[in-house]
N, C-alpha and C. Protein backbone atom coordinates (compact mmCIF):
# COMPACT_ATOMS: atom_id res chain seq x y z
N UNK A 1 0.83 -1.18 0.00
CA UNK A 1 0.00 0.00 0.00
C UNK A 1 0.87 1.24 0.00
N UNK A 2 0.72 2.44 -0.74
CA UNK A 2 0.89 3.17 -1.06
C UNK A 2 0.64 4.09 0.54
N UNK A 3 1.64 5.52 0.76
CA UNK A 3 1.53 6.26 1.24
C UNK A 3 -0.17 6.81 1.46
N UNK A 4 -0.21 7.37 0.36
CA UNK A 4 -1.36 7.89 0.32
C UNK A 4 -2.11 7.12 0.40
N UNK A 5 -2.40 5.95 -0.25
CA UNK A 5 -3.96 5.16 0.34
C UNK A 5 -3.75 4.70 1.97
N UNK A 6 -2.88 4.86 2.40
CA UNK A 6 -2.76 4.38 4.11
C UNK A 6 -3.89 5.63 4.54
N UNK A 7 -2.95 6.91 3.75
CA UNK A 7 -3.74 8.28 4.40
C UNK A 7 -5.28 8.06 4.23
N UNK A 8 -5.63 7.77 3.29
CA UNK A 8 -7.53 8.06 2.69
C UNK A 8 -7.44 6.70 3.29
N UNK A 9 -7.24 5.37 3.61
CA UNK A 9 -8.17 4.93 4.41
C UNK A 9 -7.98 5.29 6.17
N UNK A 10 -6.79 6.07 6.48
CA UNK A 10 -6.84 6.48 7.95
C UNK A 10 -7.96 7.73 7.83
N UNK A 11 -8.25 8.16 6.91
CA UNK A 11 -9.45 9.22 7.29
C UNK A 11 -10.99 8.71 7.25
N UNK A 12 -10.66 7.84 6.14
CA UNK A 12 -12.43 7.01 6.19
C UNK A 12 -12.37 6.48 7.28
N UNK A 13 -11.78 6.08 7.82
CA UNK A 13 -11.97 5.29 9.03
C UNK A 13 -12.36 6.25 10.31
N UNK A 14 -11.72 7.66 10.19
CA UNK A 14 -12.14 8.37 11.26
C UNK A 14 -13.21 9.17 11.29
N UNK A 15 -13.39 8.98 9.90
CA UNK A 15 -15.11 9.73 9.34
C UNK A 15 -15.99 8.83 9.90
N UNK A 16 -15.68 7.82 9.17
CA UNK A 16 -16.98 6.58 10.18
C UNK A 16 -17.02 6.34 11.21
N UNK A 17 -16.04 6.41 11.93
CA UNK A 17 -16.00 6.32 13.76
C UNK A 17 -16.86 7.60 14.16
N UNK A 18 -16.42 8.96 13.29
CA UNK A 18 -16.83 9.87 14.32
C UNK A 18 -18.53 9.95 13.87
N UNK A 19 -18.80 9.39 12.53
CA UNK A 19 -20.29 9.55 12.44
C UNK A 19 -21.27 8.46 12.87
N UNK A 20 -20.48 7.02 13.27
CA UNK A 20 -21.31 6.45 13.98
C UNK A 20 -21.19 6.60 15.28
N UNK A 21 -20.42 7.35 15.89
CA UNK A 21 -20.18 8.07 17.39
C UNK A 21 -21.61 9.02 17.19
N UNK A 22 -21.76 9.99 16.34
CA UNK A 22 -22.48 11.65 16.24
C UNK A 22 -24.16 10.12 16.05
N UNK A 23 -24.52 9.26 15.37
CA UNK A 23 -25.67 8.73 15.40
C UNK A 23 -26.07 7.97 16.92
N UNK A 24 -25.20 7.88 17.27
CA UNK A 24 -25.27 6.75 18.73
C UNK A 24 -25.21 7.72 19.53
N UNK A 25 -24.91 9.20 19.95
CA UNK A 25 -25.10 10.19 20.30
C UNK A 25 -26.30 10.66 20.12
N UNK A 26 -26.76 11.02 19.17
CA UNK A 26 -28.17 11.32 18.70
C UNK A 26 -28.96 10.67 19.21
N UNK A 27 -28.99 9.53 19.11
CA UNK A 27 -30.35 8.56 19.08
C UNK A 27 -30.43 8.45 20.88
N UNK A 28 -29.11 8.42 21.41
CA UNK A 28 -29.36 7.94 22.93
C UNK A 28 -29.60 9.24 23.65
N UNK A 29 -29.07 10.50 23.18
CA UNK A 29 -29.39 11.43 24.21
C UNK A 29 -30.84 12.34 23.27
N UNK A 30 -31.17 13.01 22.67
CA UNK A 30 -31.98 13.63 22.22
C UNK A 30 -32.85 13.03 21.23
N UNK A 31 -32.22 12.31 20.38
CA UNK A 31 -32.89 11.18 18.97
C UNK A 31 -35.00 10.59 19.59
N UNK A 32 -34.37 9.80 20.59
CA UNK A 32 -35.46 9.36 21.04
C UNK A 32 -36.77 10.14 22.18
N UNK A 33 -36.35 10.83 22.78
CA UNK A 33 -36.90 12.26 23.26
C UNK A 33 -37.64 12.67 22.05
N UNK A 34 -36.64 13.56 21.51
CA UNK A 34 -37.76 14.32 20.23
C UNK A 34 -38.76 14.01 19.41
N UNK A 35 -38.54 12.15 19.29
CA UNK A 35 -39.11 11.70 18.67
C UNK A 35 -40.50 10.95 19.02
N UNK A 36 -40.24 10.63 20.08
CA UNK A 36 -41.28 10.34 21.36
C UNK A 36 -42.60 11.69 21.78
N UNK A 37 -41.82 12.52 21.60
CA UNK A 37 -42.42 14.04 21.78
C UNK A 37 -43.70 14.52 20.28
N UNK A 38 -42.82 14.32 19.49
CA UNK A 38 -43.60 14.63 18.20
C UNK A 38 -44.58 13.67 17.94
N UNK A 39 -44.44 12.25 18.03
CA UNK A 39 -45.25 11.31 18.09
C UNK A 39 -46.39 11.20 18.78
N UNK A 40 -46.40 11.99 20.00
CA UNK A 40 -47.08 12.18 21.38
C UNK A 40 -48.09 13.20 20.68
N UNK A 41 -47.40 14.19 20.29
CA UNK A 41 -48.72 15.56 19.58
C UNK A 41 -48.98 15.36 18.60
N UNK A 42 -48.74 14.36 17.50
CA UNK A 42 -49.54 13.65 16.26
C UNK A 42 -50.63 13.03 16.64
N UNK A 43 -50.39 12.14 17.93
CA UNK A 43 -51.28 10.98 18.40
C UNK A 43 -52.52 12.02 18.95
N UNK A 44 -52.12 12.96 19.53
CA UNK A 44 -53.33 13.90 20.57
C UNK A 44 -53.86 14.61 19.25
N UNK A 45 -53.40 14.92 18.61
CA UNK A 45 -54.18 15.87 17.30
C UNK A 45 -54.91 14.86 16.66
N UNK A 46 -54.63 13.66 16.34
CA UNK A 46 -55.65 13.01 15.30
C UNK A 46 -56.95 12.31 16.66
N UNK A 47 -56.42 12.28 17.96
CA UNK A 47 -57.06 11.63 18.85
C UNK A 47 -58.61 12.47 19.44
N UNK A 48 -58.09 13.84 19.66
CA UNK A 48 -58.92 14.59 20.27
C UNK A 48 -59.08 15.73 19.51
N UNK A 49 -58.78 16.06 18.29
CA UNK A 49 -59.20 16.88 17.25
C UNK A 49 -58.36 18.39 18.05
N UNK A 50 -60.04 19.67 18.06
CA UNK A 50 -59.53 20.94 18.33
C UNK A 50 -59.18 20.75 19.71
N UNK A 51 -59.85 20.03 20.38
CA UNK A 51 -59.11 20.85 21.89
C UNK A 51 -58.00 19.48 22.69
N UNK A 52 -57.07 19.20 21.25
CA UNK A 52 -56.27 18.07 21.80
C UNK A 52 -55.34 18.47 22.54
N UNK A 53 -54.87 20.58 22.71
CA UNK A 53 -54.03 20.85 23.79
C UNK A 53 -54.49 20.29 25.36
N UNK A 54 -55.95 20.71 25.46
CA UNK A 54 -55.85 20.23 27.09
C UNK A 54 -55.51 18.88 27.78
N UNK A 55 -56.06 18.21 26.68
CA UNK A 55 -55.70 16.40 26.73
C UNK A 55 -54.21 16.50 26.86
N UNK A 56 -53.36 17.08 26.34
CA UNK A 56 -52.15 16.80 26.19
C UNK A 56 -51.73 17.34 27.27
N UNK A 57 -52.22 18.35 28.01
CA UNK A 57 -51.50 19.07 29.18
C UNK A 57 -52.01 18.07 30.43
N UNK A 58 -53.13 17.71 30.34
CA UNK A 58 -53.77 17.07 32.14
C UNK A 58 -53.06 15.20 31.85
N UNK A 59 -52.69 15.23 30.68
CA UNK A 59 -51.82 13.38 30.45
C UNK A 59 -50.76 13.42 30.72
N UNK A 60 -50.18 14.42 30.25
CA UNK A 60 -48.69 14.27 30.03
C UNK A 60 -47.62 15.48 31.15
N UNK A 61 -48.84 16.20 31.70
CA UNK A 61 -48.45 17.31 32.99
C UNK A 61 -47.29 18.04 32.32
N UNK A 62 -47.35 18.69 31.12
CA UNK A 62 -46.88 19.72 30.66
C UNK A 62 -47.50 20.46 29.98
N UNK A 63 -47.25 21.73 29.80
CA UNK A 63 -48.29 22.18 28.30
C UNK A 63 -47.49 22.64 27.32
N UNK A 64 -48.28 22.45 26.11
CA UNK A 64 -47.49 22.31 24.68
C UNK A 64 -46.39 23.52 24.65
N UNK A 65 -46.69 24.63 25.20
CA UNK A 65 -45.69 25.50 24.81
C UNK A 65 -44.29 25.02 25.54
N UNK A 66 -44.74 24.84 26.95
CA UNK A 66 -42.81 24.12 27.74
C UNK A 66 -42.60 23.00 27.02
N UNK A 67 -42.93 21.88 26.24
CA UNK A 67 -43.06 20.55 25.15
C UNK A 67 -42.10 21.67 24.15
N UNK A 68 -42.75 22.42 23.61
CA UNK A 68 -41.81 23.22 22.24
C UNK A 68 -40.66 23.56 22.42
N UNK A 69 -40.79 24.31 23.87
CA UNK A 69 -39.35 24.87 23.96
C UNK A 69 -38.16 24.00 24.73
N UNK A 70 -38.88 22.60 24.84
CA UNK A 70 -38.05 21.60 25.44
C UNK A 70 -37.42 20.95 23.83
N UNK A 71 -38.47 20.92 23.04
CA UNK A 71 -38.20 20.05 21.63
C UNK A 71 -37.19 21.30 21.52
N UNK A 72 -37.42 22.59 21.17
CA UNK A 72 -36.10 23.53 20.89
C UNK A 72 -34.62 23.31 21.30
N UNK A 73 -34.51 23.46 22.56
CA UNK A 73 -33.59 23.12 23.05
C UNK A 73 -32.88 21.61 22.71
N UNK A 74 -33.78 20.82 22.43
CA UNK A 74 -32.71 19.20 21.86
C UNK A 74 -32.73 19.85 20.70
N UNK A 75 -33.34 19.90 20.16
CA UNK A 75 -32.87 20.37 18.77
C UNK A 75 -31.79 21.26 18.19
N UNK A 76 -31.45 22.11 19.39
CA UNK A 76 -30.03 22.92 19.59
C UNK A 76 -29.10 22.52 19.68
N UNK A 77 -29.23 21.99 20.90
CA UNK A 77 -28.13 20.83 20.98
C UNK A 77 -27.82 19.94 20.36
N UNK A 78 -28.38 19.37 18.73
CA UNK A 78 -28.26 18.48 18.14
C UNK A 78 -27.67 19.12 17.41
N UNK A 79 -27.23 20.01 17.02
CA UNK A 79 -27.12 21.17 16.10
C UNK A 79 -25.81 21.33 16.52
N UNK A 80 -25.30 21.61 18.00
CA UNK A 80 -24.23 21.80 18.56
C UNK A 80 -23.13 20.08 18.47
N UNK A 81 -23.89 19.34 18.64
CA UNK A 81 -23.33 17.94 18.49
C UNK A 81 -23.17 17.80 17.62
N UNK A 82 -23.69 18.11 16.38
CA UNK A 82 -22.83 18.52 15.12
C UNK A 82 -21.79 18.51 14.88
N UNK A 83 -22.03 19.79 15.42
CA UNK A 83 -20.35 21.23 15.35
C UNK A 83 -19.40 20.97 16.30
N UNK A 84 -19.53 20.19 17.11
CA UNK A 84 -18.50 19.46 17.95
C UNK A 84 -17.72 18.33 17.20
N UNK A 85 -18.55 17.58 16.72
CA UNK A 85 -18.33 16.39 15.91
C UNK A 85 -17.27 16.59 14.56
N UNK A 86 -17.78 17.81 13.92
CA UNK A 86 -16.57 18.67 13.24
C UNK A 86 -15.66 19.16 13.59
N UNK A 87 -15.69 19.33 14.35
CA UNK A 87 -14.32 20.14 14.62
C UNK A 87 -13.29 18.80 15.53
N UNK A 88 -13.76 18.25 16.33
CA UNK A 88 -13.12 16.51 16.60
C UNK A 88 -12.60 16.19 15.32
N UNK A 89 -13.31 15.76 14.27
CA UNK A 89 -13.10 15.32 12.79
C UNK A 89 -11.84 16.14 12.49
N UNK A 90 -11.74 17.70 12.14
CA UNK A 90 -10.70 18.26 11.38
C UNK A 90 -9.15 18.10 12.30
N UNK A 91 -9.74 18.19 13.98
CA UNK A 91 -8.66 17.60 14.24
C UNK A 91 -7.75 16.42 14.10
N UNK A 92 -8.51 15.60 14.21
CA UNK A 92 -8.29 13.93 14.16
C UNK A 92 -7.17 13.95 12.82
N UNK A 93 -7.91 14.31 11.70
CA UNK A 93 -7.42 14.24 10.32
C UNK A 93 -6.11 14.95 9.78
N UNK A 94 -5.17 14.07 9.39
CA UNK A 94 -3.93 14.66 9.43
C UNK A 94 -3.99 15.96 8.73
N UNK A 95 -3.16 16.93 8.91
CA UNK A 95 -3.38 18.23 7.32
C UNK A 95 -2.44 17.89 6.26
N UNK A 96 -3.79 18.50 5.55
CA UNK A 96 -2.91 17.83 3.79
C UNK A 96 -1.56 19.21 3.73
N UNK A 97 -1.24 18.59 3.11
CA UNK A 97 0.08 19.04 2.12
C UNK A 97 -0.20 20.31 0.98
N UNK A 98 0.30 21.01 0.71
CA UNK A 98 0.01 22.37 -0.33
C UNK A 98 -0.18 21.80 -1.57
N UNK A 99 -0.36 22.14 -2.68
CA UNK A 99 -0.79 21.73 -3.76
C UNK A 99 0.67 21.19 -4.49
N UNK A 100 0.58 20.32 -5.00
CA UNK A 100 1.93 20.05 -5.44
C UNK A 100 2.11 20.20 -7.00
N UNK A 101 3.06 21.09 -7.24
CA UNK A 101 3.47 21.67 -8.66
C UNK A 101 3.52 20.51 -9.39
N UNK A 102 3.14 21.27 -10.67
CA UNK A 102 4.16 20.15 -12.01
C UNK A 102 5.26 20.18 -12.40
N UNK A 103 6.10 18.78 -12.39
CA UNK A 103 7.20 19.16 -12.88
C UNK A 103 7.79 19.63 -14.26
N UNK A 104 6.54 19.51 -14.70
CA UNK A 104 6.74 19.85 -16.64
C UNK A 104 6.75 21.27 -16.34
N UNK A 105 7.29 21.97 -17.66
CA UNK A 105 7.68 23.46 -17.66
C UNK A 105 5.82 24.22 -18.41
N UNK A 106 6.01 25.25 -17.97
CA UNK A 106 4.34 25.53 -18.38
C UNK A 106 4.80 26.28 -19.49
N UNK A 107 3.91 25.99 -20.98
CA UNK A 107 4.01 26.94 -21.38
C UNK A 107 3.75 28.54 -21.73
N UNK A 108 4.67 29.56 -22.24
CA UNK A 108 3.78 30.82 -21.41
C UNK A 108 2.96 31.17 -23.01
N UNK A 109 1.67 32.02 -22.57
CA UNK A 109 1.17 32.56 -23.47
C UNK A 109 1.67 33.74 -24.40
N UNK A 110 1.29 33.63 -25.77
CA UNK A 110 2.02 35.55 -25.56
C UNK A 110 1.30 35.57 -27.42
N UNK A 111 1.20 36.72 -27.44
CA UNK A 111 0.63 37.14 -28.68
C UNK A 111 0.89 37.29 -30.06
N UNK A 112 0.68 36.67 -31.43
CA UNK A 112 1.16 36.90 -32.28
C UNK A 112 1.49 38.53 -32.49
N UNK A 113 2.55 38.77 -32.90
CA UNK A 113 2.93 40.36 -33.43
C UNK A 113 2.99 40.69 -35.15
């Protein structure tokens, strides 16, 4: 194996670690919350039609607006787990090298006279 393919598979490899890290993150801290949540006010809207807020507040002992701004907040933070996850990534990943010249001579342009 070649230099460089050691390099591109040491980075696939740290791409996939860190994105099945960022899904197993997701799903265990906020993933299933949010999703549990949204499911919860689908079920009360098709269940109890117009006045499926109160049902949802005297069942579930919250009311929809603290529910929103709880869904907000994971949703921020999922956002931030992101941007953590990137910036882990650019570290991890060795830095490339500057562009590497040609060794052929270029030729120059120039105008018939």
């Amino acid at each position: 194996m070649t230099r460089t393919q050691i390099r591109f598979l040491r980075q696939f490899f740290a791409a996939t670690l860190i994105f099945a890290a960022v899904l197993v993150i997701f799903y265990v801290i906020a993933g299933r919350h949010i999703v549990e949540r949204m499911k919860a006010e689908t079920t009360y809207r098709q269940q109890y039609g117009a006045d499926w807020k109160e049902h949802y507040s005297e069942e579930r002992h919250i009311t929809v607006q603290e529910d929103h701004q709880k869904l907000l907040v994971a949703t921020g933070g999922l956002v931030m787990l992101v941007l953590l996850c990137y910036l882990i990534y650019v570290q991890v990943l060795p830095k490339r090298s500057g562009r590497r010249r040609s060794r052929g001579r270029r030729q120059s342009f120039s105008l018939p006279s």
